[in-house]
Protein backbone atom coordinates (compact mmCIF):
# COMPACT_ATOMS: atom_id res chain seq x y z
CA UNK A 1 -13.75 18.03 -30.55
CA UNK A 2 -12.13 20.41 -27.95
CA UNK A 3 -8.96 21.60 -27.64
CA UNK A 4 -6.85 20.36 -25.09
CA UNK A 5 -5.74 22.63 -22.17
CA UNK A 6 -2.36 23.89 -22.38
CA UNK A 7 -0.39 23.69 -19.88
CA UNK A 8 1.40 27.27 -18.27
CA UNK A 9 4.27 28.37 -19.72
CA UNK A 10 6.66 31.08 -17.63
CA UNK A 11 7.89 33.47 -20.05
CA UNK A 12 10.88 36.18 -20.10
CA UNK A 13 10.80 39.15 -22.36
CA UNK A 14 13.23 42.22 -21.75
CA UNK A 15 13.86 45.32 -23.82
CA UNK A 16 16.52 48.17 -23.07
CA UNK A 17 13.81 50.32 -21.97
CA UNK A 18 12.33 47.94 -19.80
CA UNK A 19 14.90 46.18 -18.64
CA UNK A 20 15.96 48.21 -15.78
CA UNK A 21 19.29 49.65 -14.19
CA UNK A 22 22.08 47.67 -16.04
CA UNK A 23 25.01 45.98 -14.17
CA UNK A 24 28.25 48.68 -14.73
CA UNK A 25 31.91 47.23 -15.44
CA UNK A 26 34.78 47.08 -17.24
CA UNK A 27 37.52 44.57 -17.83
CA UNK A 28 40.12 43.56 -16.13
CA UNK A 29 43.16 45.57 -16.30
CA UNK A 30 45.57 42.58 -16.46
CA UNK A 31 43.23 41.91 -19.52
CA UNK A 32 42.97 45.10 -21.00
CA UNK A 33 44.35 45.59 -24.76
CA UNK A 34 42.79 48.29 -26.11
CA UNK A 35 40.85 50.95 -24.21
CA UNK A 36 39.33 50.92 -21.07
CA UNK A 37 35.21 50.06 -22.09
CA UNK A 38 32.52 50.65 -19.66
CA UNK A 39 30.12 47.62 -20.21
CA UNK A 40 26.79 47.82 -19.29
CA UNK A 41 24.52 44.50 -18.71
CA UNK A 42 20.95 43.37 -18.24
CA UNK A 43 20.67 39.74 -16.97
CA UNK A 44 17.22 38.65 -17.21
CA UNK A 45 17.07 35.10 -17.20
CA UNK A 46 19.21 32.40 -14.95
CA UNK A 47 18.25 29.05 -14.89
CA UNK A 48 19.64 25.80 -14.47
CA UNK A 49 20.13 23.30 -17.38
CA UNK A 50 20.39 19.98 -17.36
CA UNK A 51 24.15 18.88 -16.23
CA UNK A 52 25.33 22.82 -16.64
CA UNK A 53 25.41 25.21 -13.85
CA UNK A 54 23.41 28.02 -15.46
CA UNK A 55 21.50 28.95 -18.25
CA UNK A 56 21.85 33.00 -18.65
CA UNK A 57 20.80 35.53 -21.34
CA UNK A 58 20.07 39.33 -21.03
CA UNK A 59 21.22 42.24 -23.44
CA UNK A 60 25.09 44.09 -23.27
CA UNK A 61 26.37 47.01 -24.31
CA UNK A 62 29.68 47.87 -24.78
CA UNK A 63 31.66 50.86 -25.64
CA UNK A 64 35.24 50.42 -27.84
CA UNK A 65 38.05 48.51 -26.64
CA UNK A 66 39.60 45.61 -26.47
CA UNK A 67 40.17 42.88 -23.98
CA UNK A 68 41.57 38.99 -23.46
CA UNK A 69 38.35 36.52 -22.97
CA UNK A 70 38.57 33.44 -21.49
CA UNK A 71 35.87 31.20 -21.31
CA UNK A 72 35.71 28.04 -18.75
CA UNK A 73 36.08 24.19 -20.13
CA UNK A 74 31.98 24.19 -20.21
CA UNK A 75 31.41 27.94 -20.68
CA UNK A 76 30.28 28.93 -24.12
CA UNK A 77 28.09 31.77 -25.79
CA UNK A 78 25.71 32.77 -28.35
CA UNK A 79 25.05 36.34 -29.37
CA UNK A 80 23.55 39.02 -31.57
CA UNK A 81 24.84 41.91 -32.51
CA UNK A 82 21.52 44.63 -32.49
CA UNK A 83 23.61 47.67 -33.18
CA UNK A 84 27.38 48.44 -33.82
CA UNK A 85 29.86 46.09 -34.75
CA UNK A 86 32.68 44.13 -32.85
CA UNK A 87 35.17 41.23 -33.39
CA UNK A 88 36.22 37.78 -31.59
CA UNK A 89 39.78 37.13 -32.20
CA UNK A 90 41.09 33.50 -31.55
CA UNK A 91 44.76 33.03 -29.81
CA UNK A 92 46.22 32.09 -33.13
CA UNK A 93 45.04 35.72 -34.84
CA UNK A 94 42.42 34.60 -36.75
CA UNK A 95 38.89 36.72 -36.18
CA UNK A 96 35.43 36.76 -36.71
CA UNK A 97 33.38 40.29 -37.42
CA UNK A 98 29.58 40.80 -36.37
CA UNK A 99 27.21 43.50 -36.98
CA UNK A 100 23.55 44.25 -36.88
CA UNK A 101 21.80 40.92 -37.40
CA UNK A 102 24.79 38.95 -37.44
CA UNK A 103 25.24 35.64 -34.73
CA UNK A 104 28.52 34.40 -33.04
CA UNK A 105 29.20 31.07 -31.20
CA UNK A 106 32.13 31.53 -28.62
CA UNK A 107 32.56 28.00 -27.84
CA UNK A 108 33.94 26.41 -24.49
CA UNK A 109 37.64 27.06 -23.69
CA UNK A 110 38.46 29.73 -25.76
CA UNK A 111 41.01 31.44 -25.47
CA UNK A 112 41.51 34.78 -27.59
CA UNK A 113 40.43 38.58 -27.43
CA UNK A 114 37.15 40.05 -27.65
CA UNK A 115 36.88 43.75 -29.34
CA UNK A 116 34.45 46.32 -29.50
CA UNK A 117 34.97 48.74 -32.66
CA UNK A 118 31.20 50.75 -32.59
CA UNK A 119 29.69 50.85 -29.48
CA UNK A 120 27.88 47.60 -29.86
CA UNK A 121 24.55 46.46 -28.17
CA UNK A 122 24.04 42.22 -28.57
CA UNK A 123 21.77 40.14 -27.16
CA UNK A 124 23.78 37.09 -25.41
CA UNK A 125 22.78 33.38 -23.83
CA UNK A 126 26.03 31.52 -21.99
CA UNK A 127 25.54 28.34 -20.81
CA UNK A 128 28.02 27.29 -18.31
């Protein structure tokens, strides 16, 4: 019995190293809290997605501050944190802290405060 031909598969795999010159910014100043962070990012992957505009996911990283987020009625995101450590703060005060290894959902319309307390490097997918 043979095995059946599989069919090609497009692939996407992206390091720091290899990722190439990363997009420069910082936030907003009307946003600003803490700080004024220069954020580096890598996009390697946009796609569409079923009924959302865009699939996208690279690698971010971030030096300390802190800034106001607001994410779109269908934006949300899922990250990793590879290095350093940060928090998401919701509107009401309430926060969640990541580190190395650790995962956080921002889900869509949230409103709160994003914060960067080591220089943090995460890997991030927002679908939109």
């Amino acid at each position: 019995m043979s095995t059946p031909a599989l069919s090609p598969v497009q692939t996407t795999g992206y390091t720091l190293e290899s990722a190439g010159a990363p997009e420069l910014s910082r936030p907003r100043p009307e946003r600003l809290e803490v700080g004024n962070p220069l954020r580096e990012t890598w996009t390697a992957v946009t796609a569409p997605v079923g009924q959302a505009t865009a699939l996208s996911s690279g690698l971010w990283r971030c030096e300390p501050g802190r800034w106001r987020i607001e994410f779109g009625p269908t934006q949300q995101e899922v990250f990793t944190v590879l290095s350093g450590r940060c928090r998401v703060h919701d509107r009401h005060g309430a926060w969640r802290e990541a580190g190395p290894g650790d995962s956080l959902h921002i889900p869509a319309g949230f409103l709160g405060a994003f914060e960067v307390l080591e220089t943090v490097t995460k890997a991030w997918v927002i679908l939109d």
